[in-house]
C-alpha atoms as a PDB file:
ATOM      1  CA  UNK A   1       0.000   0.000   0.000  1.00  0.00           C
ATOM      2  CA  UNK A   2       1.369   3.231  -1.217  1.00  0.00           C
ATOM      3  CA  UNK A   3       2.700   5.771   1.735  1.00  0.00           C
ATOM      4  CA  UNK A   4      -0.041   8.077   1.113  1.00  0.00           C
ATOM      5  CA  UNK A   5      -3.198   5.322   1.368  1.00  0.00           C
ATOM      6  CA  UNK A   6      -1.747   4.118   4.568  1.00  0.00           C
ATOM      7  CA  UNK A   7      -1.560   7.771   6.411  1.00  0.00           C
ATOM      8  CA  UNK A   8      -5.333   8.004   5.109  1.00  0.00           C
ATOM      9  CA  UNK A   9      -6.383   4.326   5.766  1.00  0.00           C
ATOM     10  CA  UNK A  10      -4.594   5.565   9.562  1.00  0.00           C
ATOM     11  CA  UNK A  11      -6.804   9.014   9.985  1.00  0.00           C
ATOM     12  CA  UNK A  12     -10.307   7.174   8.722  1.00  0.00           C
ATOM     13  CA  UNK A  13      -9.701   4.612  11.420  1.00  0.00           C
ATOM     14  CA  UNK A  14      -8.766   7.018  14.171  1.00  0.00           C
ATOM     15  CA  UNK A  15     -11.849   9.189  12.867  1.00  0.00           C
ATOM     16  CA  UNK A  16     -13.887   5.682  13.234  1.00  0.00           C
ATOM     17  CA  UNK A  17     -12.775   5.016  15.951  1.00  0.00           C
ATOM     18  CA  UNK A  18     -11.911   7.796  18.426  1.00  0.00           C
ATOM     19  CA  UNK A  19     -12.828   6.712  21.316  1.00  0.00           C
ATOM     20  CA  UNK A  20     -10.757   3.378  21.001  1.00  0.00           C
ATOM     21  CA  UNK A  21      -7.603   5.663  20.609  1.00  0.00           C
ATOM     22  CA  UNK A  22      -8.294   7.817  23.455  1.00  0.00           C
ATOM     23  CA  UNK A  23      -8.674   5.160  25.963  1.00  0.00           C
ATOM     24  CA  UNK A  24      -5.437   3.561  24.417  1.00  0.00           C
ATOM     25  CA  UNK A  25      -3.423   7.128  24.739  1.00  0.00           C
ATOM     26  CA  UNK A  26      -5.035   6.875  28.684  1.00  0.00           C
ATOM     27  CA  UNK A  27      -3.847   3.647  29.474  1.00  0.00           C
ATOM     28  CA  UNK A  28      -0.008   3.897  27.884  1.00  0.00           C
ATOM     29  CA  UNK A  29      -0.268   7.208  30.047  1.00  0.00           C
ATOM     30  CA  UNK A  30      -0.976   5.519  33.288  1.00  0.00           C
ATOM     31  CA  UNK A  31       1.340   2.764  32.238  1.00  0.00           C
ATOM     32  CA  UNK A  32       4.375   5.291  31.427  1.00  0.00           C
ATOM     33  CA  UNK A  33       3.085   6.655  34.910  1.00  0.00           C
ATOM     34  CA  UNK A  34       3.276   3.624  36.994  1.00  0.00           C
ATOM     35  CA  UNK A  35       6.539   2.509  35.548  1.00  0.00           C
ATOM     36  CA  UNK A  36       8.064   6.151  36.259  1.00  0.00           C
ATOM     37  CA  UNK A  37       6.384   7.398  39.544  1.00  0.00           C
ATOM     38  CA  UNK A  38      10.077   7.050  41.194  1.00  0.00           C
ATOM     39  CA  UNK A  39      11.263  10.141  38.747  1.00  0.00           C
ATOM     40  CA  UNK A  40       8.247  11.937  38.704  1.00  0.00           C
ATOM     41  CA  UNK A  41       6.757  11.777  42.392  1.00  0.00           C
ATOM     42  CA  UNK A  42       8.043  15.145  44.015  1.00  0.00           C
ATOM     43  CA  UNK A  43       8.072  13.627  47.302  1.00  0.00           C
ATOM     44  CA  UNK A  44       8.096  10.150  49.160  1.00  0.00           C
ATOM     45  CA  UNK A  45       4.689   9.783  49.240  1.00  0.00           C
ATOM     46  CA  UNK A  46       4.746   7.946  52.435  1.00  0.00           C
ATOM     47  CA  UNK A  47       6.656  10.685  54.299  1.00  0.00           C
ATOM     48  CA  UNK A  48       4.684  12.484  56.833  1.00  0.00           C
ATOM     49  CA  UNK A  49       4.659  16.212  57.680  1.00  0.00           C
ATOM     50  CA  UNK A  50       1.803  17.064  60.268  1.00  0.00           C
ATOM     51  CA  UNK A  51       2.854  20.738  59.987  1.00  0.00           C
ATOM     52  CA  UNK A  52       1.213  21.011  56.472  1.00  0.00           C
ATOM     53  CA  UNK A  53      -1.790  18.731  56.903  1.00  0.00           C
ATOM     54  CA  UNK A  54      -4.435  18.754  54.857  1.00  0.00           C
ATOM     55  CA  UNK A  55      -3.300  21.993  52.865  1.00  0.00           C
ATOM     56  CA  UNK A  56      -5.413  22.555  49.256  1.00  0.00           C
ATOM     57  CA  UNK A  57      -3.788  22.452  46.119  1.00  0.00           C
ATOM     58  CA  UNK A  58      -1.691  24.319  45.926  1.00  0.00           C
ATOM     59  CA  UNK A  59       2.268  25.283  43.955  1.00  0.00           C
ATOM     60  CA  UNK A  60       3.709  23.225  46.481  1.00  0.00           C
ATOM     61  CA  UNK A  61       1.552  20.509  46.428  1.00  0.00           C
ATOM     62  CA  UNK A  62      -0.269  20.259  43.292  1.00  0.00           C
ATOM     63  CA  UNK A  63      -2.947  17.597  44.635  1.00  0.00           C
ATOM     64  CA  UNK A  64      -2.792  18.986  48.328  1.00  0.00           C
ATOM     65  CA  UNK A  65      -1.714  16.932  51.234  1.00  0.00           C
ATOM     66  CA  UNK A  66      -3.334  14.258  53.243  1.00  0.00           C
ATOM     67  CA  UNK A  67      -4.562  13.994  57.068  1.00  0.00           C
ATOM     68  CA  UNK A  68      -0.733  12.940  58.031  1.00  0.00           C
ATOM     69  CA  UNK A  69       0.501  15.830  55.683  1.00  0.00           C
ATOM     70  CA  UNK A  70       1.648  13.734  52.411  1.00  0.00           C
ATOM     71  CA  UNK A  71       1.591  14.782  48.885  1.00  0.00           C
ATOM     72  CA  UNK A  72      -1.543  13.661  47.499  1.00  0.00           C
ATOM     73  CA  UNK A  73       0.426  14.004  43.943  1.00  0.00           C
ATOM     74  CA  UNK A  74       3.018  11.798  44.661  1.00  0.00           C
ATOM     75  CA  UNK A  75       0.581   9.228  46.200  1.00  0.00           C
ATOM     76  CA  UNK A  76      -1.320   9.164  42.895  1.00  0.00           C
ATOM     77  CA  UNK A  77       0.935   8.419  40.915  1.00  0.00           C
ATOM     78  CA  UNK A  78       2.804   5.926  43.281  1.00  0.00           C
ATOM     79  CA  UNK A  79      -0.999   4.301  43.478  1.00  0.00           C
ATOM     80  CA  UNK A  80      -0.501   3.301  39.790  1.00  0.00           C
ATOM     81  CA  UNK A  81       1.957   0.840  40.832  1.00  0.00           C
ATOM     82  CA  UNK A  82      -0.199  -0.953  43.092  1.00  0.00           C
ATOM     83  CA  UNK A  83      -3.889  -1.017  41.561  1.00  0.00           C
ATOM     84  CA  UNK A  84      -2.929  -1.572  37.559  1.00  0.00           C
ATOM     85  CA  UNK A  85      -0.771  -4.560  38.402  1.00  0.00           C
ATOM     86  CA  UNK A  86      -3.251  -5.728  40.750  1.00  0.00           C
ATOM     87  CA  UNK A  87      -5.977  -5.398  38.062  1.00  0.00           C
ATOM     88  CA  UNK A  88      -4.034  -7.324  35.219  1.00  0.00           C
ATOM     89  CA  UNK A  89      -2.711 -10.029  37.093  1.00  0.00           C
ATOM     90  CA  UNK A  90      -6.625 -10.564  38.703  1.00  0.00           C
ATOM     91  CA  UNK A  91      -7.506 -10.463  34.785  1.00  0.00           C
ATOM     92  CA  UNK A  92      -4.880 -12.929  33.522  1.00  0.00           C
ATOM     93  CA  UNK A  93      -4.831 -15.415  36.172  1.00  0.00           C
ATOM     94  CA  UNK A  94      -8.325 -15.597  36.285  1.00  0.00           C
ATOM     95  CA  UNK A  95      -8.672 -15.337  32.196  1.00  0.00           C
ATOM     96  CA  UNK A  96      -6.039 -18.164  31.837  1.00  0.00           C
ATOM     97  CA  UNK A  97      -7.643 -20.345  34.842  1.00  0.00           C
ATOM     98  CA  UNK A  98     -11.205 -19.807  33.288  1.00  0.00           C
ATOM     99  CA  UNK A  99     -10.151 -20.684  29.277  1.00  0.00           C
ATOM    100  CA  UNK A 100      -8.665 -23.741  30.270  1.00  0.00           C
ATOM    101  CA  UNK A 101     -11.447 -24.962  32.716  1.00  0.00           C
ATOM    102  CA  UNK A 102     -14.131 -24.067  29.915  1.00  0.00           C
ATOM    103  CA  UNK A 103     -12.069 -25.688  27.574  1.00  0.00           C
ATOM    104  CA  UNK A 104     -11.504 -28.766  28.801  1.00  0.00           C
ATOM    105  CA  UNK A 105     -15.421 -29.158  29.504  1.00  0.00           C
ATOM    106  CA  UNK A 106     -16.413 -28.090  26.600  1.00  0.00           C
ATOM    107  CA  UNK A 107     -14.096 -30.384  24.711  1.00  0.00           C
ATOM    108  CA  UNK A 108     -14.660 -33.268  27.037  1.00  0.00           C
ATOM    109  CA  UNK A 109     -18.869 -32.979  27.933  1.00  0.00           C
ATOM    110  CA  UNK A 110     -20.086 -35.428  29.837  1.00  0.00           C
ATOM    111  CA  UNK A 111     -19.159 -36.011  33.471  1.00  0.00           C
ATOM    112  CA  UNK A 112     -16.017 -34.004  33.656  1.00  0.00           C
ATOM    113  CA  UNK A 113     -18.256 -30.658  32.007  1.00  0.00           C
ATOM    114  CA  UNK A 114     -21.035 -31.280  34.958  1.00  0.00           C
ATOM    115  CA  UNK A 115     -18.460 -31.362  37.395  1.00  0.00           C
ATOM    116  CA  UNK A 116     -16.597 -28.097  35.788  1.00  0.00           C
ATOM    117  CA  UNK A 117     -19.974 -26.031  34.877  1.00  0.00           C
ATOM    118  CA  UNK A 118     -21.487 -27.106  38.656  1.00  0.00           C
ATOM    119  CA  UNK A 119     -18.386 -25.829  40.092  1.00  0.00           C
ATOM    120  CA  UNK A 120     -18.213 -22.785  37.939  1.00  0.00           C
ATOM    121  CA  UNK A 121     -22.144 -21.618  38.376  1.00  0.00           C
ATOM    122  CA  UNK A 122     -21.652 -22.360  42.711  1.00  0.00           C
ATOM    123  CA  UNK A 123     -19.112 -19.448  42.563  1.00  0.00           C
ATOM    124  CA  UNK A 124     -21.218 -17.435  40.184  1.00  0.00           C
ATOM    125  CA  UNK A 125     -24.147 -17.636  42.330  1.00  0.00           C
ATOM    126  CA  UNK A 126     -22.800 -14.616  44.559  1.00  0.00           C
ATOM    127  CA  UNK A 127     -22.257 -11.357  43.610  1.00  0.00           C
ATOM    128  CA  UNK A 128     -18.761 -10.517  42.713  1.00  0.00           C
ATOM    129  CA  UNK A 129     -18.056  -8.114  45.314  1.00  0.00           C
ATOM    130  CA  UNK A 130     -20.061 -10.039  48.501  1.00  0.00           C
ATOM    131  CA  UNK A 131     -17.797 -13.510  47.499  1.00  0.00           C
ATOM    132  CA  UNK A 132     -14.633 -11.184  47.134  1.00  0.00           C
ATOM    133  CA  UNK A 133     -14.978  -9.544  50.909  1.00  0.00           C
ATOM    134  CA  UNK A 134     -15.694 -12.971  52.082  1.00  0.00           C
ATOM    135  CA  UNK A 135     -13.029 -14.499  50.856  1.00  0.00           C
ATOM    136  CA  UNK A 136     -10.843 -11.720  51.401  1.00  0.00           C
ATOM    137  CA  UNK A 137     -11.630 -11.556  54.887  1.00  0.00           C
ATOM    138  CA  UNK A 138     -11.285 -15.141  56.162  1.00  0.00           C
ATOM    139  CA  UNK A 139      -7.585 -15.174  53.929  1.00  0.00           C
ATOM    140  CA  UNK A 140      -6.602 -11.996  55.651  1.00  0.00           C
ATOM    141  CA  UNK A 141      -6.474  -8.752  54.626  1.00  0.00           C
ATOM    142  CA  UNK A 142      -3.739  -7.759  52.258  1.00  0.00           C
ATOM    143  CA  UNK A 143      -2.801  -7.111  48.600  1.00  0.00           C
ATOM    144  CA  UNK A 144      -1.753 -10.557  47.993  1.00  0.00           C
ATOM    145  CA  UNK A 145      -5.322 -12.265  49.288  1.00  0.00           C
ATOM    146  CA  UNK A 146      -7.526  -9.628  47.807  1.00  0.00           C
ATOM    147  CA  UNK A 147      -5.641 -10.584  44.502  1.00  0.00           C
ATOM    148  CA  UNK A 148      -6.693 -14.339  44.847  1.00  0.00           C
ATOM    149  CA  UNK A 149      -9.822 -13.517  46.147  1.00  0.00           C
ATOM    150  CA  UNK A 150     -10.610 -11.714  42.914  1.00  0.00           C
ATOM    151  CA  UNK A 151      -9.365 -14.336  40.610  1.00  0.00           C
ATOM    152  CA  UNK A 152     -11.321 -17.232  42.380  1.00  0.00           C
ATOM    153  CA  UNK A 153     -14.247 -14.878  41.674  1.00  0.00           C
ATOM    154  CA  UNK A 154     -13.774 -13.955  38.565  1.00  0.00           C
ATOM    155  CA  UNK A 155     -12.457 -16.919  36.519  1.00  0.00           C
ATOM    156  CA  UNK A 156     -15.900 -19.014  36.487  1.00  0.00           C
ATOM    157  CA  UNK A 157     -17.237 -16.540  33.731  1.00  0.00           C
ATOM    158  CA  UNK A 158     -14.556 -17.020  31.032  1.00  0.00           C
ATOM    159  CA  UNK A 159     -15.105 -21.041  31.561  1.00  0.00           C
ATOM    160  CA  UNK A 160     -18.600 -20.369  30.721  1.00  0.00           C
ATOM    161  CA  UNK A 161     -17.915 -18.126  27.614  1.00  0.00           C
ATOM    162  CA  UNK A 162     -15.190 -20.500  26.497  1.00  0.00           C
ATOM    163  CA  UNK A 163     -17.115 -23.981  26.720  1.00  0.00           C
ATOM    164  CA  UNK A 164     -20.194 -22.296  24.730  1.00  0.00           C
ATOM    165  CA  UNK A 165     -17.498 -21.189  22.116  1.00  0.00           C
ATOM    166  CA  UNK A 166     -15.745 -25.091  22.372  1.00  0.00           C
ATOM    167  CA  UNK A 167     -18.898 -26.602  21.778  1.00  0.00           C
ATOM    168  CA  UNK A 168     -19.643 -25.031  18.924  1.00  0.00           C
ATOM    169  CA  UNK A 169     -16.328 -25.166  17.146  1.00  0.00           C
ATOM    170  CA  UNK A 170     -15.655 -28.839  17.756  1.00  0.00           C
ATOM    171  CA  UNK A 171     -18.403 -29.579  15.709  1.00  0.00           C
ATOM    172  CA  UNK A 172     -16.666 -27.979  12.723  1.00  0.00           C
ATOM    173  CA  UNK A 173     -15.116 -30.011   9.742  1.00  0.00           C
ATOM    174  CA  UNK A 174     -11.570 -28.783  10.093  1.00  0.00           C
ATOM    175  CA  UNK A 175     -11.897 -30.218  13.260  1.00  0.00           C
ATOM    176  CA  UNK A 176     -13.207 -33.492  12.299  1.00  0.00           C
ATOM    177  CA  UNK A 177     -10.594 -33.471   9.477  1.00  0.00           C
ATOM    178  CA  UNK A 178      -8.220 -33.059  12.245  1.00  0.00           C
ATOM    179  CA  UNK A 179      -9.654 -36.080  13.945  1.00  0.00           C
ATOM    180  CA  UNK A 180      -9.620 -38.014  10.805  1.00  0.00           C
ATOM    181  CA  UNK A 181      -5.651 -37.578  10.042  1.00  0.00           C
ATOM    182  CA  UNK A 182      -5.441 -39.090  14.102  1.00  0.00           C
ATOM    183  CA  UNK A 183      -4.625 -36.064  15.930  1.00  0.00           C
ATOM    184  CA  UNK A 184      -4.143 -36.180  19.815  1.00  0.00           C
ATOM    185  CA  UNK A 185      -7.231 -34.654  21.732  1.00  0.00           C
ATOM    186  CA  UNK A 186      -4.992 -32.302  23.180  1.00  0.00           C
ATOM    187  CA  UNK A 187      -3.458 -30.868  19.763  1.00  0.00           C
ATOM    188  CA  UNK A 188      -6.994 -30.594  18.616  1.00  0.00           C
ATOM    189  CA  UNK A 189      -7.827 -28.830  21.261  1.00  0.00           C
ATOM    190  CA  UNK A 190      -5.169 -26.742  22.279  1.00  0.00           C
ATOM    191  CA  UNK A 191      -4.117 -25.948  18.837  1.00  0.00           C
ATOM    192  CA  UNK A 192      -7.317 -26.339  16.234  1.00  0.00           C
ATOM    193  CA  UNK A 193     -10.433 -25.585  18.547  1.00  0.00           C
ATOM    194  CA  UNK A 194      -9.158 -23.071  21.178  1.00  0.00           C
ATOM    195  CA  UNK A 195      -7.686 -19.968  19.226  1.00  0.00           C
ATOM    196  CA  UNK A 196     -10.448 -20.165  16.964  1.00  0.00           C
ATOM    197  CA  UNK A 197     -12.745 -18.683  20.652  1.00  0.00           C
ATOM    198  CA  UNK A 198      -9.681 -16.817  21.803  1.00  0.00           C
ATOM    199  CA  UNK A 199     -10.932 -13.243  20.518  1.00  0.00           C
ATOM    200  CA  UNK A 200     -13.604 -13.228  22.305  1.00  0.00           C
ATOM    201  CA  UNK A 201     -11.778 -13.819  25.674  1.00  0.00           C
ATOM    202  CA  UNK A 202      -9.542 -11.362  24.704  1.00  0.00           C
ATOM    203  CA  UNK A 203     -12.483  -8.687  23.919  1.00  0.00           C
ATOM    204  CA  UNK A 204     -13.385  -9.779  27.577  1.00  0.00           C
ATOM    205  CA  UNK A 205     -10.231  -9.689  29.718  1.00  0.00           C
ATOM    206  CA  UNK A 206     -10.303  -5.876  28.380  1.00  0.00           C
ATOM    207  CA  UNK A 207     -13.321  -4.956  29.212  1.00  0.00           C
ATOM    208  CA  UNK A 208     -12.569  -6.520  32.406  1.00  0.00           C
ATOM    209  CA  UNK A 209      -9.142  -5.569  33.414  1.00  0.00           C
ATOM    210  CA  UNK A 210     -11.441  -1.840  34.467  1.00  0.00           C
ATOM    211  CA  UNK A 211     -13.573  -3.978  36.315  1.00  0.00           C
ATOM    212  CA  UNK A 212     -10.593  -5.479  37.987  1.00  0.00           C
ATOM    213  CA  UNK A 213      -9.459  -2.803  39.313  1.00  0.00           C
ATOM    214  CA  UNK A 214     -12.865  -1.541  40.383  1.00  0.00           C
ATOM    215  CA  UNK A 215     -13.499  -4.004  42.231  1.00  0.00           C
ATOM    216  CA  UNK A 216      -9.655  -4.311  43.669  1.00  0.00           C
ATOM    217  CA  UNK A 217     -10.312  -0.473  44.911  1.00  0.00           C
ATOM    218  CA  UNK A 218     -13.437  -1.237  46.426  1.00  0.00           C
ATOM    219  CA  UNK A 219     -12.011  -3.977  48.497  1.00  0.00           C
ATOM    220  CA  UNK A 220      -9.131  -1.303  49.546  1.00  0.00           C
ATOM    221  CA  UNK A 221     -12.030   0.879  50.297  1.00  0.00           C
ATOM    222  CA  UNK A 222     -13.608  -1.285  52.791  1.00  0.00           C
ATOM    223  CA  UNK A 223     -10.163  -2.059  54.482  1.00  0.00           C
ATOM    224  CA  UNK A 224      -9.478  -5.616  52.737  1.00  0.00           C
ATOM    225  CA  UNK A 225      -6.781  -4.641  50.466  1.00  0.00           C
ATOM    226  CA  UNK A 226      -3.192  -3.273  50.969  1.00  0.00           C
ATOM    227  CA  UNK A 227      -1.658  -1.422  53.899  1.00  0.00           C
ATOM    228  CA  UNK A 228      -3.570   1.572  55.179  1.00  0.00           C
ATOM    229  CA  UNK A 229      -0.596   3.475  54.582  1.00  0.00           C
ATOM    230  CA  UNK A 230       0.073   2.472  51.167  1.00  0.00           C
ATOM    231  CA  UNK A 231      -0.977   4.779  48.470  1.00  0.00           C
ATOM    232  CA  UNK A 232      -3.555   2.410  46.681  1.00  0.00           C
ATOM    233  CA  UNK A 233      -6.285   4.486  45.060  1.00  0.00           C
ATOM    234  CA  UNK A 234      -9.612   3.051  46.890  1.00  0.00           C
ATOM    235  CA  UNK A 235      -8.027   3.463  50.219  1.00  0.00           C
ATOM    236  CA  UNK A 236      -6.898   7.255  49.269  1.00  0.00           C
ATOM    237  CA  UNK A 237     -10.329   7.506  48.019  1.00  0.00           C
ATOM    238  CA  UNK A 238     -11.912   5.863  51.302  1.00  0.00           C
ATOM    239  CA  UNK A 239      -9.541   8.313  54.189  1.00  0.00           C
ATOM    240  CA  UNK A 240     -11.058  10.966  51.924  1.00  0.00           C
ATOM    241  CA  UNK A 241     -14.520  10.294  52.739  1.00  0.00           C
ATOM    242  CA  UNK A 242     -13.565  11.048  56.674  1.00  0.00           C
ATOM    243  CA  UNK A 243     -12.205  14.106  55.377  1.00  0.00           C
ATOM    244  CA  UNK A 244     -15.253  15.044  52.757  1.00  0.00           C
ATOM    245  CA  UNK A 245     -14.416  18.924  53.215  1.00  0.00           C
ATOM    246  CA  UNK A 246     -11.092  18.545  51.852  1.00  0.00           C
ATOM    247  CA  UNK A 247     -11.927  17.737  48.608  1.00  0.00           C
ATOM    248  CA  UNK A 248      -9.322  16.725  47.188  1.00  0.00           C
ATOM    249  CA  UNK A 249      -8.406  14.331  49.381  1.00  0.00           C
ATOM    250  CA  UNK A 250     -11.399  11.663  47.537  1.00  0.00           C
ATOM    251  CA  UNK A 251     -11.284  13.737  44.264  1.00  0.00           C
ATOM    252  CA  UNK A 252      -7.851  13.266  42.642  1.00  0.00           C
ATOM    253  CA  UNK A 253      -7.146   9.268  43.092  1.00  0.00           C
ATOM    254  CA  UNK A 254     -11.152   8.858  42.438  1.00  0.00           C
ATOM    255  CA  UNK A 255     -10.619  10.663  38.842  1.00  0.00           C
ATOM    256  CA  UNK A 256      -7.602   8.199  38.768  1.00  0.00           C
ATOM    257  CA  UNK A 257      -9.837   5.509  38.871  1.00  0.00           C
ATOM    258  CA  UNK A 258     -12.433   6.989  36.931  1.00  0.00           C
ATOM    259  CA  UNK A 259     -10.318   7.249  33.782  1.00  0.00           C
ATOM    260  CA  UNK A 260      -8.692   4.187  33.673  1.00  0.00           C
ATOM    261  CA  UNK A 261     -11.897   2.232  34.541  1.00  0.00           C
ATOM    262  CA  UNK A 262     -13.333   4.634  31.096  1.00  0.00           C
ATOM    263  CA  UNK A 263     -10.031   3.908  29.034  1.00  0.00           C
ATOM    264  CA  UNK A 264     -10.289  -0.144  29.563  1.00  0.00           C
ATOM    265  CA  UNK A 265     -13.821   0.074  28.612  1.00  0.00           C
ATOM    266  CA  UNK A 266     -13.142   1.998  25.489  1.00  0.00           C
ATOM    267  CA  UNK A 267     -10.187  -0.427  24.634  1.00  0.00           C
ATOM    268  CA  UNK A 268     -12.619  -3.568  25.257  1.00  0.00           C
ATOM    269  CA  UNK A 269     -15.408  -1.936  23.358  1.00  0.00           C
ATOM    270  CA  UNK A 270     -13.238  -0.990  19.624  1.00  0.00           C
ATOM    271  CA  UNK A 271     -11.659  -4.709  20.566  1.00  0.00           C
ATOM    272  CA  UNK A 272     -15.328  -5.893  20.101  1.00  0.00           C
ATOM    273  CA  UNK A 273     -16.155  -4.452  16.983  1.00  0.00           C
ATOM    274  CA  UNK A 274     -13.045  -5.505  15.309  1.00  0.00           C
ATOM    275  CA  UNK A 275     -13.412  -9.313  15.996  1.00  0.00           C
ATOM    276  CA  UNK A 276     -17.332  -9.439  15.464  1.00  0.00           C
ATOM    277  CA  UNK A 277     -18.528  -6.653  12.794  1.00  0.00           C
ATOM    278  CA  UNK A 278     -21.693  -7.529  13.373  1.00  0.00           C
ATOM    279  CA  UNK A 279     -21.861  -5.451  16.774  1.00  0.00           C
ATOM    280  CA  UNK A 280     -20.503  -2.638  14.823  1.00  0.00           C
ATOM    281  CA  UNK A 281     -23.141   0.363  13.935  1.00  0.00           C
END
């Protein structure tokens, strides 16, 4: 394609598809961010200073200061290194975990998919958020058990996509044709049936990596996820709320929140529309 057609080809889908790019812009941001908060954090942003509690916004401190007299600033963007990681791994632990469960029962049927689908729908019979705190609670609090409380809750719904998806692509003929030549269960599986459903767990994982970290900061808000005194975004967001006057206490890490949430959901949503066109308006 000549240099000219691609530029174009480029701008049309941007114009198509702006809201795709901005939440992919938002995301390497807050990325970039979290992998250089050392360099760009003005201050350690657990180091206390009473004397200038709870000051606005101000040249000093661009996002204010806290109850114990931190820099909300460098606590934001410190927070990026704790609740994005926490939200991908949740996402591909749980995504992985989930494929291969609905996999194999979808591939398999019989006893072993009662057994997985039985298993699958007892977990999905709570609300997310009630089974996390649960969970979460008789582990212990802390980063690490509010991170495998979220992927015990949240892998059940990718083994139910997947197996639909198996279930209907085993019946294919290249997969019968891949039968007929004697191929292993586990090639045909592995390598003939399962990255013919991938896209659609990818679409999903996306969508949900926002809703991973959602729910992560929600947990943080209600005391079940990191350290008090680490500068996790739901926590910020929660010592806020004791402090509702100064604003920007709750405002600044829950905009952090906000947009990322927004971004992953605009990433999940383009994702969507280029594997199925038939969602696309």
């Amino acid at each position: 394609m000549p240099e000219p057609r691609r530029v174009g080809v480029t701008l049309r889908w941007l114009r198509e598809n702006f809201l795709v790019a901005v939440g992919a812009v938002v995301v390497a941001l807050w990325l970039v961010i979290a992998l250089t908060a050392p360099m760009l954090a003005p201050f350690d942003p657990l180091a206390q200073n009473v004397r200038e509690r709870l000051q606005a916004p101000s040249e000093a401190h661009a996002f204010g200061t806290d109850e114990l007299g931190r820099d909300m600033f460098s606590r934001v963007l410190y927070g990026a290194r704790i609740t994005i990681p926490a939200g991908i791994i949740v996402i591909a632990v749980g995504s992985t975990l989930g494929i291969v469960v609905g996999a194999v029962a979808g591939y398999l049927g019989g006893r072993w998919d009662e057994i997985l689908m039985r298993t699958a729908e007892l977990f999905m019979a709570f609300p997310t958020i009630i089974l996390a705190m649960a969970i979460t609670a008789a582990l212990g609090a802390d980063m690490r058990n509010a991170i495998i409380a979220l992927v015990i809750v949240w892998w059940p719904t990718y083994a139910r996509v997947i197996r639909g998806l198996v279930i209907e692509v085993k019946s294919k003929e290249f997969v019968e044709g891949a039968r007929c030549i004697g191929a292993p269960d586990t090639y045909i599986l592995f390598r003939t049936v399962l990255p013919n459903c991938i896209s659609t767990a990818i679409v999903l994982a996306t969508l949900d990596i926002g809703s991973a970290i959602l729910t992560f900061a929600g947990l943080s808000f209600l005391g079940l996820g990191p350290d008090p005194s680490s500068p996790e975004w739901g926590r910020m967001v929660s010592i806020g709320i004791d402090f509702f006057d100064q604003w920007w206490m709750w405002l600044y890490p829950g905009l952090a929140i906000a947009s990322l949430v927004m971004a992953f959901n605009f990433m999940g949503d383009g994702l969507r529309d280029l594997f199925d066109p038939r969602t696309r308006k």
